[in-house]
PDB file of N, CA and C in Angstrom:
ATOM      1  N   UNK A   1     -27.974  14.374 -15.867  1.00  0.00           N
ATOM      2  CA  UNK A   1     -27.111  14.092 -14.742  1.00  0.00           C
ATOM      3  C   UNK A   1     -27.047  15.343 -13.871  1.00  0.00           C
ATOM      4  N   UNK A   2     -27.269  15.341 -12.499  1.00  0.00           N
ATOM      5  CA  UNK A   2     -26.937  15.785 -11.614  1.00  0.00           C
ATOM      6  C   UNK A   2     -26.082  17.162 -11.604  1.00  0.00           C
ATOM      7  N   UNK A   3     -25.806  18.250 -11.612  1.00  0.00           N
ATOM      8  CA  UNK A   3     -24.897  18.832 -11.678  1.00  0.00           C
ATOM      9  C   UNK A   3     -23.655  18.627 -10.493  1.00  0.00           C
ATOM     10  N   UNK A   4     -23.375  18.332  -9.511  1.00  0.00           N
ATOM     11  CA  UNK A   4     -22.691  18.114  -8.573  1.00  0.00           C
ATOM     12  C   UNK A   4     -22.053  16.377  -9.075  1.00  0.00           C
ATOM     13  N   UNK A   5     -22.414  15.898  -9.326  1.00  0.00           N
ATOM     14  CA  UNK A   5     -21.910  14.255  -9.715  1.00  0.00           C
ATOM     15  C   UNK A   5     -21.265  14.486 -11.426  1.00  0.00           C
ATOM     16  N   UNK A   6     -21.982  15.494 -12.180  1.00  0.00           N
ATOM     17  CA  UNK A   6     -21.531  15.674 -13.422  1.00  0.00           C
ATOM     18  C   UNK A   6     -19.660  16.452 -13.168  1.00  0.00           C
ATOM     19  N   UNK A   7     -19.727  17.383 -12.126  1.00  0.00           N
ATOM     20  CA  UNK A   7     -18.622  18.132 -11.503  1.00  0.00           C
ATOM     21  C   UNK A   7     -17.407  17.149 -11.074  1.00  0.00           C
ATOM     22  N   UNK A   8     -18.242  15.549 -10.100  1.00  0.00           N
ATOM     23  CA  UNK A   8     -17.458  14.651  -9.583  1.00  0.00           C
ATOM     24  C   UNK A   8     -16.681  13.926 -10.939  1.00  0.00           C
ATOM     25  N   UNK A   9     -17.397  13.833 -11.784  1.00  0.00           N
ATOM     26  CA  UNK A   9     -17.280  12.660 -12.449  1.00  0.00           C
ATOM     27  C   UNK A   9     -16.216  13.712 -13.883  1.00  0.00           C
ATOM     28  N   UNK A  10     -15.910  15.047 -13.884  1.00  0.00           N
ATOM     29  CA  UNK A  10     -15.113  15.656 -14.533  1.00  0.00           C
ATOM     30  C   UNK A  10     -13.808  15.159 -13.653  1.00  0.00           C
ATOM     31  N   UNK A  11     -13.895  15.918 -12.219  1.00  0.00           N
ATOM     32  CA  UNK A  11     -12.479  15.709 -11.791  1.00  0.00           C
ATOM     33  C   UNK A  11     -12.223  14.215 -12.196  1.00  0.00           C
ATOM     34  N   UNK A  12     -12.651  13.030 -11.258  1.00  0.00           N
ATOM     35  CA  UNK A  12     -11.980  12.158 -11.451  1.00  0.00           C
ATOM     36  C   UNK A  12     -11.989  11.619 -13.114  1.00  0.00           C
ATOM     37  N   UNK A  13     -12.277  11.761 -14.110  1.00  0.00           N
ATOM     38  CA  UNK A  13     -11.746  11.325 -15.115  1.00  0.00           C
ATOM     39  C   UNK A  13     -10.350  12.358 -15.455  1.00  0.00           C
ATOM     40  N   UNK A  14     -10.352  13.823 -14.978  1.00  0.00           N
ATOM     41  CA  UNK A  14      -9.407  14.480 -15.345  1.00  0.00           C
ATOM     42  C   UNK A  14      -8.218  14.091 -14.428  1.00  0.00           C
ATOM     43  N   UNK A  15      -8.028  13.348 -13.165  1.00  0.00           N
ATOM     44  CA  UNK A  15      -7.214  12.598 -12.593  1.00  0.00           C
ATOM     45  C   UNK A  15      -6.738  11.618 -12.973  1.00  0.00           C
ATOM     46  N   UNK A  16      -7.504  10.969 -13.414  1.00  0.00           N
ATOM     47  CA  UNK A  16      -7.338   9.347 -13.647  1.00  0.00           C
ATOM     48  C   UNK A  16      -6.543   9.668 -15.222  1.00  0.00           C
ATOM     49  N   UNK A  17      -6.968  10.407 -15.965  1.00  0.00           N
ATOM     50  CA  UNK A  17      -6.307  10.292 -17.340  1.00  0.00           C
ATOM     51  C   UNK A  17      -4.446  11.182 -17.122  1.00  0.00           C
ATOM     52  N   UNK A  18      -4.923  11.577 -16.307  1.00  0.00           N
ATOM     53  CA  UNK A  18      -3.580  12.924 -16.195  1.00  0.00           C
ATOM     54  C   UNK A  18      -2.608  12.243 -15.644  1.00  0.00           C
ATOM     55  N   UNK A  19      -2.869  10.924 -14.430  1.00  0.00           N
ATOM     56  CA  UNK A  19      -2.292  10.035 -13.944  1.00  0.00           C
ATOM     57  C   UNK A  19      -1.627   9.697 -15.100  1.00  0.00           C
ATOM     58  N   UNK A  20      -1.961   8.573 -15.822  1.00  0.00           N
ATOM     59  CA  UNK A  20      -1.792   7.828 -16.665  1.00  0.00           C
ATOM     60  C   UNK A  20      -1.066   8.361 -17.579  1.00  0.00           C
ATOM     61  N   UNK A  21      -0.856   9.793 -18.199  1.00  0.00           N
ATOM     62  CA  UNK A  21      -0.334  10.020 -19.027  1.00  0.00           C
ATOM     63  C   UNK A  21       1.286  10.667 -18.523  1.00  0.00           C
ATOM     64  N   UNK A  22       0.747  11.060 -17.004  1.00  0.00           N
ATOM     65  CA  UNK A  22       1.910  11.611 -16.649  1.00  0.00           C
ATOM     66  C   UNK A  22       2.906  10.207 -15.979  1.00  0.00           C
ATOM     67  N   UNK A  23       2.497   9.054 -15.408  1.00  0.00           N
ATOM     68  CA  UNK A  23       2.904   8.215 -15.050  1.00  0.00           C
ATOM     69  C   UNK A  23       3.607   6.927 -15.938  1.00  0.00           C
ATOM     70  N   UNK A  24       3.085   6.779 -16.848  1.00  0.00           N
ATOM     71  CA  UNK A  24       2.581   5.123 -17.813  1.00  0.00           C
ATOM     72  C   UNK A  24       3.903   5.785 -18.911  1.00  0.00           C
ATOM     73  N   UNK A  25       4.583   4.794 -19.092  1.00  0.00           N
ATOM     74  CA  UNK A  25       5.460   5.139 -20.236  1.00  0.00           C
ATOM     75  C   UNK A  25       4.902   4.925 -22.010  1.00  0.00           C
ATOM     76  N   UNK A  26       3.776   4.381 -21.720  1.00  0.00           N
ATOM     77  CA  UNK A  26       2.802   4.216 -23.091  1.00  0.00           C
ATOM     78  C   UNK A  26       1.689   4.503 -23.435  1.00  0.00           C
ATOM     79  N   UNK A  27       1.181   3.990 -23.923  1.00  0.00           N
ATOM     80  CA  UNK A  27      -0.299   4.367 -24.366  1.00  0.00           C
ATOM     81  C   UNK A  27      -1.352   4.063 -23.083  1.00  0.00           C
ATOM     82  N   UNK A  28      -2.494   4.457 -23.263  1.00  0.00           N
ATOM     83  CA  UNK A  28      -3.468   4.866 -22.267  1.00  0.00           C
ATOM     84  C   UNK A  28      -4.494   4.815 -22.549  1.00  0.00           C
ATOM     85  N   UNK A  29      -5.689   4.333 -22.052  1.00  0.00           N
ATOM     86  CA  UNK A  29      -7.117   4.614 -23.078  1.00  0.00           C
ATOM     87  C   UNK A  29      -7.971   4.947 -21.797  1.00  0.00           C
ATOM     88  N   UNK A  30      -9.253   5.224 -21.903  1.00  0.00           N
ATOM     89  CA  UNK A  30     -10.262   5.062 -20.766  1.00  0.00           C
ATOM     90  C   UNK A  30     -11.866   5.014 -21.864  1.00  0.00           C
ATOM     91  N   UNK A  31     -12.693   4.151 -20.463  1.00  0.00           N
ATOM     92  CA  UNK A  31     -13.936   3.780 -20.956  1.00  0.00           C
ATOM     93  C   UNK A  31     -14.862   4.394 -19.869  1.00  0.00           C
ATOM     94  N   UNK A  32     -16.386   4.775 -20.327  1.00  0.00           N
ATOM     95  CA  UNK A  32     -17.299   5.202 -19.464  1.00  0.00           C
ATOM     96  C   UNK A  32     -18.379   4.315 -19.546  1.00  0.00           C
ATOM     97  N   UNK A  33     -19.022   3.820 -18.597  1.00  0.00           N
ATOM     98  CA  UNK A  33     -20.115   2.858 -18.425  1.00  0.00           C
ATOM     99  C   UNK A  33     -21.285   3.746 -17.551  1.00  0.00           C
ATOM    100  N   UNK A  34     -22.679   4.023 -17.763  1.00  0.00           N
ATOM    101  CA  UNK A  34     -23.419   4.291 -17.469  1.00  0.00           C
ATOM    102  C   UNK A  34     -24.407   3.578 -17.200  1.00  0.00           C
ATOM    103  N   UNK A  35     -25.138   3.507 -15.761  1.00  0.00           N
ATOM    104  CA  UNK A  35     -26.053   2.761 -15.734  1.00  0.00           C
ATOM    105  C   UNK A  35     -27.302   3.442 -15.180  1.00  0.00           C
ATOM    106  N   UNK A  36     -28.150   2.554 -14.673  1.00  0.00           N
ATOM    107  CA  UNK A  36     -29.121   3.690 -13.700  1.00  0.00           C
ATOM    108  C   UNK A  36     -28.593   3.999 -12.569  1.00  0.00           C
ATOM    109  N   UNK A  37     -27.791   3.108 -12.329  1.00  0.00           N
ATOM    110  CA  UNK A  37     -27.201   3.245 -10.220  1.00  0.00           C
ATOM    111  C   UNK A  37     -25.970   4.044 -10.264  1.00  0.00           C
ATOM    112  N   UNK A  38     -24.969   3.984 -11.334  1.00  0.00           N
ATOM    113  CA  UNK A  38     -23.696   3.943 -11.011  1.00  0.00           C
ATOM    114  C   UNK A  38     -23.081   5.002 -12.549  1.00  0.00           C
ATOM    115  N   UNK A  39     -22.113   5.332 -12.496  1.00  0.00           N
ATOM    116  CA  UNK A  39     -21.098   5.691 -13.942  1.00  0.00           C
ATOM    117  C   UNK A  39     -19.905   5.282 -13.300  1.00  0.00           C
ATOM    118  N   UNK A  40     -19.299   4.227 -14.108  1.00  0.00           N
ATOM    119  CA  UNK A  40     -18.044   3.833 -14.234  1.00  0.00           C
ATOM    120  C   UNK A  40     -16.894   4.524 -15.137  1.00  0.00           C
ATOM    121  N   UNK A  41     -15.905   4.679 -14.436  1.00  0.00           N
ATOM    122  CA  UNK A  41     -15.326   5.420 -15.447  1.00  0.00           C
ATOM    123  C   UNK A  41     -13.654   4.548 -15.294  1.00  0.00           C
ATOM    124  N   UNK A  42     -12.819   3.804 -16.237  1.00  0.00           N
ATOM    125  CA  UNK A  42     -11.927   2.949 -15.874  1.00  0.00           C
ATOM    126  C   UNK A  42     -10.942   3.534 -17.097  1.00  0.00           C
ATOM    127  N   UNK A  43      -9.720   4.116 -16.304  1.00  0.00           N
ATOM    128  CA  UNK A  43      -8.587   4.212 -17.401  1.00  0.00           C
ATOM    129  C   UNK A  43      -7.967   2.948 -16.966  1.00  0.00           C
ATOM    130  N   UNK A  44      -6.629   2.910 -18.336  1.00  0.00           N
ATOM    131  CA  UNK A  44      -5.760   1.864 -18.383  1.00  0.00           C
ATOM    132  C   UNK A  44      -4.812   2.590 -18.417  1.00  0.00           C
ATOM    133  N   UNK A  45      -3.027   1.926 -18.343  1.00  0.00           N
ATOM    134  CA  UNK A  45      -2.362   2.741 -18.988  1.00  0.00           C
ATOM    135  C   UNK A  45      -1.556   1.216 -18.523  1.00  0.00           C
ATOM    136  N   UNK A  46      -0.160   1.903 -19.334  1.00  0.00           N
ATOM    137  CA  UNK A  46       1.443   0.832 -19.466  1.00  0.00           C
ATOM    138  C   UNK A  46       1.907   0.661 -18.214  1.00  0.00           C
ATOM    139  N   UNK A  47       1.724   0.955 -17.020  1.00  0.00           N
ATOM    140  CA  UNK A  47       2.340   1.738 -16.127  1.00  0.00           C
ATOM    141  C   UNK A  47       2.826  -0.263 -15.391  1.00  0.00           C
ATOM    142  N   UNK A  48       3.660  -0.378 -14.773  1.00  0.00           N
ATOM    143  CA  UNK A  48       3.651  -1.319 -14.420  1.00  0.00           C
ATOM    144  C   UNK A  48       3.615  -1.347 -12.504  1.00  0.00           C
ATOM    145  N   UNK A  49       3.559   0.116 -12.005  1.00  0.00           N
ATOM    146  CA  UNK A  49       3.062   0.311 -10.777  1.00  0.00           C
ATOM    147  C   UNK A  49       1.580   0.488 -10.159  1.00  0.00           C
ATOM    148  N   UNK A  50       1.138  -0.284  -9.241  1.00  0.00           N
ATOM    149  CA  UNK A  50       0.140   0.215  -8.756  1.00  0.00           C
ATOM    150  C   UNK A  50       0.041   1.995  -8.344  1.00  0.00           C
ATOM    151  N   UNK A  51      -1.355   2.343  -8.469  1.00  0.00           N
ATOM    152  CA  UNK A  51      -1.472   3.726  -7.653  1.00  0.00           C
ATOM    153  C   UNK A  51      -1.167   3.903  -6.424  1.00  0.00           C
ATOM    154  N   UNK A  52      -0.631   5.146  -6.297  1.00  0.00           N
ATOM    155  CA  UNK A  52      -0.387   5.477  -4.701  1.00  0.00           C
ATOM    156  C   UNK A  52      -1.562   6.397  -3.735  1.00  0.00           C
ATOM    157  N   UNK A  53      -2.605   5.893  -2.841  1.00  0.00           N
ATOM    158  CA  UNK A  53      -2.814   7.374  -2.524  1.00  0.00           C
ATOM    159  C   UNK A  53      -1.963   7.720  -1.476  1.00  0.00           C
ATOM    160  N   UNK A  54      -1.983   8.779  -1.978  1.00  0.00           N
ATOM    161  CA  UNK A  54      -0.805   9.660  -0.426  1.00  0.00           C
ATOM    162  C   UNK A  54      -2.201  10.457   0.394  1.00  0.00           C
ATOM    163  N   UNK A  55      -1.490  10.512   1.718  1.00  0.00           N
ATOM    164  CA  UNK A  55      -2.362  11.163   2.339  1.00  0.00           C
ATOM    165  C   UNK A  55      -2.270  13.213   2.073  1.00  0.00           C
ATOM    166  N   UNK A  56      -3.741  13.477   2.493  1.00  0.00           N
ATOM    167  CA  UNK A  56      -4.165  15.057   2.146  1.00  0.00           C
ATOM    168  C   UNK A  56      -2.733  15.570   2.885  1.00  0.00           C
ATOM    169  N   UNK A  57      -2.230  16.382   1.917  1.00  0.00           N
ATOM    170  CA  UNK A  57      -1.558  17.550   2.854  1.00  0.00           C
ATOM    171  C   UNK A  57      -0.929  18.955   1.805  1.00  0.00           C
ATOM    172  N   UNK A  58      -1.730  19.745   2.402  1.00  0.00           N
ATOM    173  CA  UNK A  58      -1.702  21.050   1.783  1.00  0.00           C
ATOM    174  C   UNK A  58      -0.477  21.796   1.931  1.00  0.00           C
ATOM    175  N   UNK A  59       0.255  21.255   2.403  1.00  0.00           N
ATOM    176  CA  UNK A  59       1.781  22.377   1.708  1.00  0.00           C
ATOM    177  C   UNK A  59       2.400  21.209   0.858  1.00  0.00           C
ATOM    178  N   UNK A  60       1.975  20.114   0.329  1.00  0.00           N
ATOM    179  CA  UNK A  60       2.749  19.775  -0.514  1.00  0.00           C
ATOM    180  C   UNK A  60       2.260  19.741  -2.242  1.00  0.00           C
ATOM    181  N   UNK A  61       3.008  20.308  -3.173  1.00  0.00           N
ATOM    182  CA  UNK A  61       2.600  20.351  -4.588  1.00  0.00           C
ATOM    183  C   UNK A  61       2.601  19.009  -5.196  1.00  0.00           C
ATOM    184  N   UNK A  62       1.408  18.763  -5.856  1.00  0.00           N
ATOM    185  CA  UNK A  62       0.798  17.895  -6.460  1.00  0.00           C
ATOM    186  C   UNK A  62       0.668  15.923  -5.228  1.00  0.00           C
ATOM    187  N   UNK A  63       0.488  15.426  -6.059  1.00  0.00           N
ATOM    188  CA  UNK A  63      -0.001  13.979  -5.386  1.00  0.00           C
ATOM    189  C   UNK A  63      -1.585  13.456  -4.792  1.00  0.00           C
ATOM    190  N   UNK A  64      -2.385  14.574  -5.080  1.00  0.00           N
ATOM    191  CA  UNK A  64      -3.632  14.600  -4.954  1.00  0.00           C
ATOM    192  C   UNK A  64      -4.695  13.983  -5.621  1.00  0.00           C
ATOM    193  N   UNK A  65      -3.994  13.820  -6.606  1.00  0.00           N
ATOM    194  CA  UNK A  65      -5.309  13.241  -7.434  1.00  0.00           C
ATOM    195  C   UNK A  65      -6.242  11.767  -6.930  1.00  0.00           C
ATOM    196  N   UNK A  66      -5.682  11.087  -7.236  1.00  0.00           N
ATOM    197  CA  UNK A  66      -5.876   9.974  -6.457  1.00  0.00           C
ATOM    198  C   UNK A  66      -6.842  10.059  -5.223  1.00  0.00           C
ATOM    199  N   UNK A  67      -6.371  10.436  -4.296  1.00  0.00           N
ATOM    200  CA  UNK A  67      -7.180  10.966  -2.862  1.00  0.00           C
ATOM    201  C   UNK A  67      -8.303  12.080  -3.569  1.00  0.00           C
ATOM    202  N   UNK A  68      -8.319  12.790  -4.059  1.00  0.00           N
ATOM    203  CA  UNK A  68      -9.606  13.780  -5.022  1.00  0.00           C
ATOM    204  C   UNK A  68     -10.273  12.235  -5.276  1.00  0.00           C
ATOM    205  N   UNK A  69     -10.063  11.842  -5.940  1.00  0.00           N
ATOM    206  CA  UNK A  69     -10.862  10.246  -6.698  1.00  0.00           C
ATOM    207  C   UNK A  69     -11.211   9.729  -5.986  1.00  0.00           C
ATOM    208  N   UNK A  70     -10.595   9.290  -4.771  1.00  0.00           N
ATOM    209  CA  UNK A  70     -11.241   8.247  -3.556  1.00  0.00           C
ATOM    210  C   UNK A  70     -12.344   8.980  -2.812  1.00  0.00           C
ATOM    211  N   UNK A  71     -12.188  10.666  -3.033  1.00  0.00           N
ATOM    212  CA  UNK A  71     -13.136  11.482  -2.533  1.00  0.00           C
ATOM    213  C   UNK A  71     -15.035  11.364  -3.477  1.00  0.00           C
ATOM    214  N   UNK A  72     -14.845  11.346  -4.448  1.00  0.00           N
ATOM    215  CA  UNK A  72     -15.753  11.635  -5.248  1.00  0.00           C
ATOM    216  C   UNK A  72     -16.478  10.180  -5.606  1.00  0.00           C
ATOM    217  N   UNK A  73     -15.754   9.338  -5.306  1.00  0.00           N
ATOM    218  CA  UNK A  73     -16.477   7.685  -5.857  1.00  0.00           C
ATOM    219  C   UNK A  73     -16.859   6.869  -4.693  1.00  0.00           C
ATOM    220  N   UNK A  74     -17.283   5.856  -4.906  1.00  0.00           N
ATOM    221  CA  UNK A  74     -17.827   5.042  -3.672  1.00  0.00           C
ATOM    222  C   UNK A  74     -16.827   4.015  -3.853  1.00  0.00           C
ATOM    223  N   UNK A  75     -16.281   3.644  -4.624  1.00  0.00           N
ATOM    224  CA  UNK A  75     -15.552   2.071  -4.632  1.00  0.00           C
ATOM    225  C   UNK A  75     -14.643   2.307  -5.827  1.00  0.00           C
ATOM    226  N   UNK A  76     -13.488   1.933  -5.441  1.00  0.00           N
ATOM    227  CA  UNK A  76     -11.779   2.006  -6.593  1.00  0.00           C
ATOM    228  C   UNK A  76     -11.480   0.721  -6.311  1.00  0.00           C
ATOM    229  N   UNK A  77     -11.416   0.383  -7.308  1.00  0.00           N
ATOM    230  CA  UNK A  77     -10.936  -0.839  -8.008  1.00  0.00           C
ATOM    231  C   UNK A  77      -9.472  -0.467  -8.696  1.00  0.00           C
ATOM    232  N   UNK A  78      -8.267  -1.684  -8.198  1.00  0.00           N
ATOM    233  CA  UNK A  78      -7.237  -1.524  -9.393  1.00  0.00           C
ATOM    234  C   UNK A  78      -6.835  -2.405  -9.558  1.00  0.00           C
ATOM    235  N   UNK A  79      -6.463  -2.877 -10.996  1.00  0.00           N
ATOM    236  CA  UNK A  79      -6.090  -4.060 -11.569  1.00  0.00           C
ATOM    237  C   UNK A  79      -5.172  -4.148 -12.039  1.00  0.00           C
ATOM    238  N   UNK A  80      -4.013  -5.093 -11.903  1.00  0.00           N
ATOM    239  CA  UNK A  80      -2.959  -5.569 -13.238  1.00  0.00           C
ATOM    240  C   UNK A  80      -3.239  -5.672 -14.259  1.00  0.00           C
ATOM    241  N   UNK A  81      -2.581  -5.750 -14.679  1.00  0.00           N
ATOM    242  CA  UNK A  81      -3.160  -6.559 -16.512  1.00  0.00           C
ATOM    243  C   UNK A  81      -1.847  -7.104 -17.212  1.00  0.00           C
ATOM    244  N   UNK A  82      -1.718  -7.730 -18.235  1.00  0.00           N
ATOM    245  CA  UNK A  82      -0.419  -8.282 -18.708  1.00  0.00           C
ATOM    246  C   UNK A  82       0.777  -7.206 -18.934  1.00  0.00           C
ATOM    247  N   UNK A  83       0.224  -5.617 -19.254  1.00  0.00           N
ATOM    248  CA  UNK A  83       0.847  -4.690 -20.451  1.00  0.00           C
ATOM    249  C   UNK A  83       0.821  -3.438 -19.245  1.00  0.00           C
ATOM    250  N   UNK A  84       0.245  -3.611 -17.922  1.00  0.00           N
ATOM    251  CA  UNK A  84       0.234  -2.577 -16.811  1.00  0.00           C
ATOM    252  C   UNK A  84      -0.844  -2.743 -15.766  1.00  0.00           C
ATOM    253  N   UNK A  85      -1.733  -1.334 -16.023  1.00  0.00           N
ATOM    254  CA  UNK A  85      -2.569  -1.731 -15.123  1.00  0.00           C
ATOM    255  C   UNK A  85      -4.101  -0.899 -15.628  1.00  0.00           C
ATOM    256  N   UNK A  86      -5.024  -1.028 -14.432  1.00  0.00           N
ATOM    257  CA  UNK A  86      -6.391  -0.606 -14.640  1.00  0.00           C
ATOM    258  C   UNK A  86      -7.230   0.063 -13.112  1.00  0.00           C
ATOM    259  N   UNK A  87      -7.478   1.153 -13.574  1.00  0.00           N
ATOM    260  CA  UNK A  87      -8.257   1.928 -12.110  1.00  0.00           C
ATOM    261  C   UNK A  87      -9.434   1.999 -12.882  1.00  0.00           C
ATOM    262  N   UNK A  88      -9.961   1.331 -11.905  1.00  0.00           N
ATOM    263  CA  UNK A  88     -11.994   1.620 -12.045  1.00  0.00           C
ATOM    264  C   UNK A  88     -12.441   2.635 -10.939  1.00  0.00           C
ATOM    265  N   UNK A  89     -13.200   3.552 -11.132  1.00  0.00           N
ATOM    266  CA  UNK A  89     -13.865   4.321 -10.335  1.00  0.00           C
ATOM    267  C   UNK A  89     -15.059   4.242 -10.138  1.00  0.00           C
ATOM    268  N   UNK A  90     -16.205   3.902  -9.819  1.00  0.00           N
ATOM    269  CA  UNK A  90     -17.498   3.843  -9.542  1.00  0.00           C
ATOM    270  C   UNK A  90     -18.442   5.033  -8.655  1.00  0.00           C
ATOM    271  N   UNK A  91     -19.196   6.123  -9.389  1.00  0.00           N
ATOM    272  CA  UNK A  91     -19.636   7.053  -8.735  1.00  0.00           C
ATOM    273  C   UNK A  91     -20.679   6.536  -8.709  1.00  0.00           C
ATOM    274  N   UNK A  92     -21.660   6.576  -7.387  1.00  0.00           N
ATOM    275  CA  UNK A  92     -22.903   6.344  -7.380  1.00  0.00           C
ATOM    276  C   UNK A  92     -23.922   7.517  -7.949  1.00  0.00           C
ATOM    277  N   UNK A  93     -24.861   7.395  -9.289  1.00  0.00           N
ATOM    278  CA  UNK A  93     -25.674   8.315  -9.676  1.00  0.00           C
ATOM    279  C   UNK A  93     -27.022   8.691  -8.159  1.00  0.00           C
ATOM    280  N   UNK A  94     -26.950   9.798  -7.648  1.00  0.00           N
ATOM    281  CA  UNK A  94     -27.998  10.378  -6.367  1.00  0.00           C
ATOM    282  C   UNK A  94     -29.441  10.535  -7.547  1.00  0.00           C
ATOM    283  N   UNK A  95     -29.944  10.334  -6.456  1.00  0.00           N
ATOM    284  CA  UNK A  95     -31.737  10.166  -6.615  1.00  0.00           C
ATOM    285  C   UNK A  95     -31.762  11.391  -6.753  1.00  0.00           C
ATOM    286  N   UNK A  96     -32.423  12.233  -7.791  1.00  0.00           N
ATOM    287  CA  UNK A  96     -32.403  13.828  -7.342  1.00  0.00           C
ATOM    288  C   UNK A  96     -33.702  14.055  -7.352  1.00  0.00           C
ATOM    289  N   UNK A  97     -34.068  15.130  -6.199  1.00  0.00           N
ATOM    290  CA  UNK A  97     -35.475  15.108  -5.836  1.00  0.00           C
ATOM    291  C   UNK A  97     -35.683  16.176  -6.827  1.00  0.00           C
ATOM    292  N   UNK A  98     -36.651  17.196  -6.647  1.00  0.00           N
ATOM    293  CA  UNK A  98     -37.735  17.565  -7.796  1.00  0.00           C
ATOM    294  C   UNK A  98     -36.777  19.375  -7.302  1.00  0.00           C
ATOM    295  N   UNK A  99     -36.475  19.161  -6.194  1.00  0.00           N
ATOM    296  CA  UNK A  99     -35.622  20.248  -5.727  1.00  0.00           C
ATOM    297  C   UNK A  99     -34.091  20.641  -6.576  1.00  0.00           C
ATOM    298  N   UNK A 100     -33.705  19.779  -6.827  1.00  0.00           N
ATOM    299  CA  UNK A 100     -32.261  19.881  -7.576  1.00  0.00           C
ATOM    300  C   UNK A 100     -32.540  19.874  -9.439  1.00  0.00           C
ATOM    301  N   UNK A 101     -33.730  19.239  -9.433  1.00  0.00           N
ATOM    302  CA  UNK A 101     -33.919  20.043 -11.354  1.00  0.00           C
ATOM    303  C   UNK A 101     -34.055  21.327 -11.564  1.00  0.00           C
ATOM    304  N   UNK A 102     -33.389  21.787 -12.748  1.00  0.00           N
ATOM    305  CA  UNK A 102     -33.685  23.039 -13.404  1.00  0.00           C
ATOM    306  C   UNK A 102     -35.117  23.551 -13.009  1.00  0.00           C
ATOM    307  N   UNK A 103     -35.889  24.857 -12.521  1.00  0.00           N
ATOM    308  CA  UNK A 103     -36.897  25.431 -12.985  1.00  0.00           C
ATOM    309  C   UNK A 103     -37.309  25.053 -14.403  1.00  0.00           C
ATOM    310  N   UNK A 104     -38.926  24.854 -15.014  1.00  0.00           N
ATOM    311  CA  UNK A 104     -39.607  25.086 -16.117  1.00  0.00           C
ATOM    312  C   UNK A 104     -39.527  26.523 -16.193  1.00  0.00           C
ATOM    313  N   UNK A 105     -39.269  26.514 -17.303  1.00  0.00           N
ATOM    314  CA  UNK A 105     -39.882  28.023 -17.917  1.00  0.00           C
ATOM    315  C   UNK A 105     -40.965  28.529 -18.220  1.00  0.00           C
TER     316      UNK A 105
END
């Protein structure tokens, strides 16, 4: 993987879980799906609110995450569920040309 999409795909799982744990009054899980096109990455949690994004603004502490996530993915998905809810994130995996691999040794 990519180093720049491997970078994307840290933050938003470190959002999406930090959400959830700081938000959701219960338990929480998340799943990663890999394909050739795409990595999905979908937490759950208890939470019985949808996500908020707030808009960018740099004198205010925290509320970012979310907007970081909408930054780094192509398509957010969020779902109800009986017990809360579900954010899917979808990063598109980039074609990497012969320029962005490691040097051979």
């Amino acid at each position: 993987m990519p180093g720049p999409l491997a970078l994307d795909a840290e933050l938003a799982v470190s959002e999406l879980v930090t959400n959830a744990i700081r938000h959701a009054p219960g338990p929480c899980g998340m799943t990663l799906q890999l394909s050739r096109e795409e990595l999905t990455i979908t937490v759950w949690d208890t939470s019985p609110q949808k996500p908020t994004v707030h808009e960018s603004n740099r004198h205010r502490l925290g509320g970012h995450g979310l907007h970081l996530v909408h930054k780094v993915s192509h398509r957010i998905v969020v779902a109800s569920q009986a017990a809360g809810e579900q954010i899917t994130a979808h990063l598109h995996l980039r074609v990497c040309s012969r320029a962005c691999l490691p040097a051979s040794p």
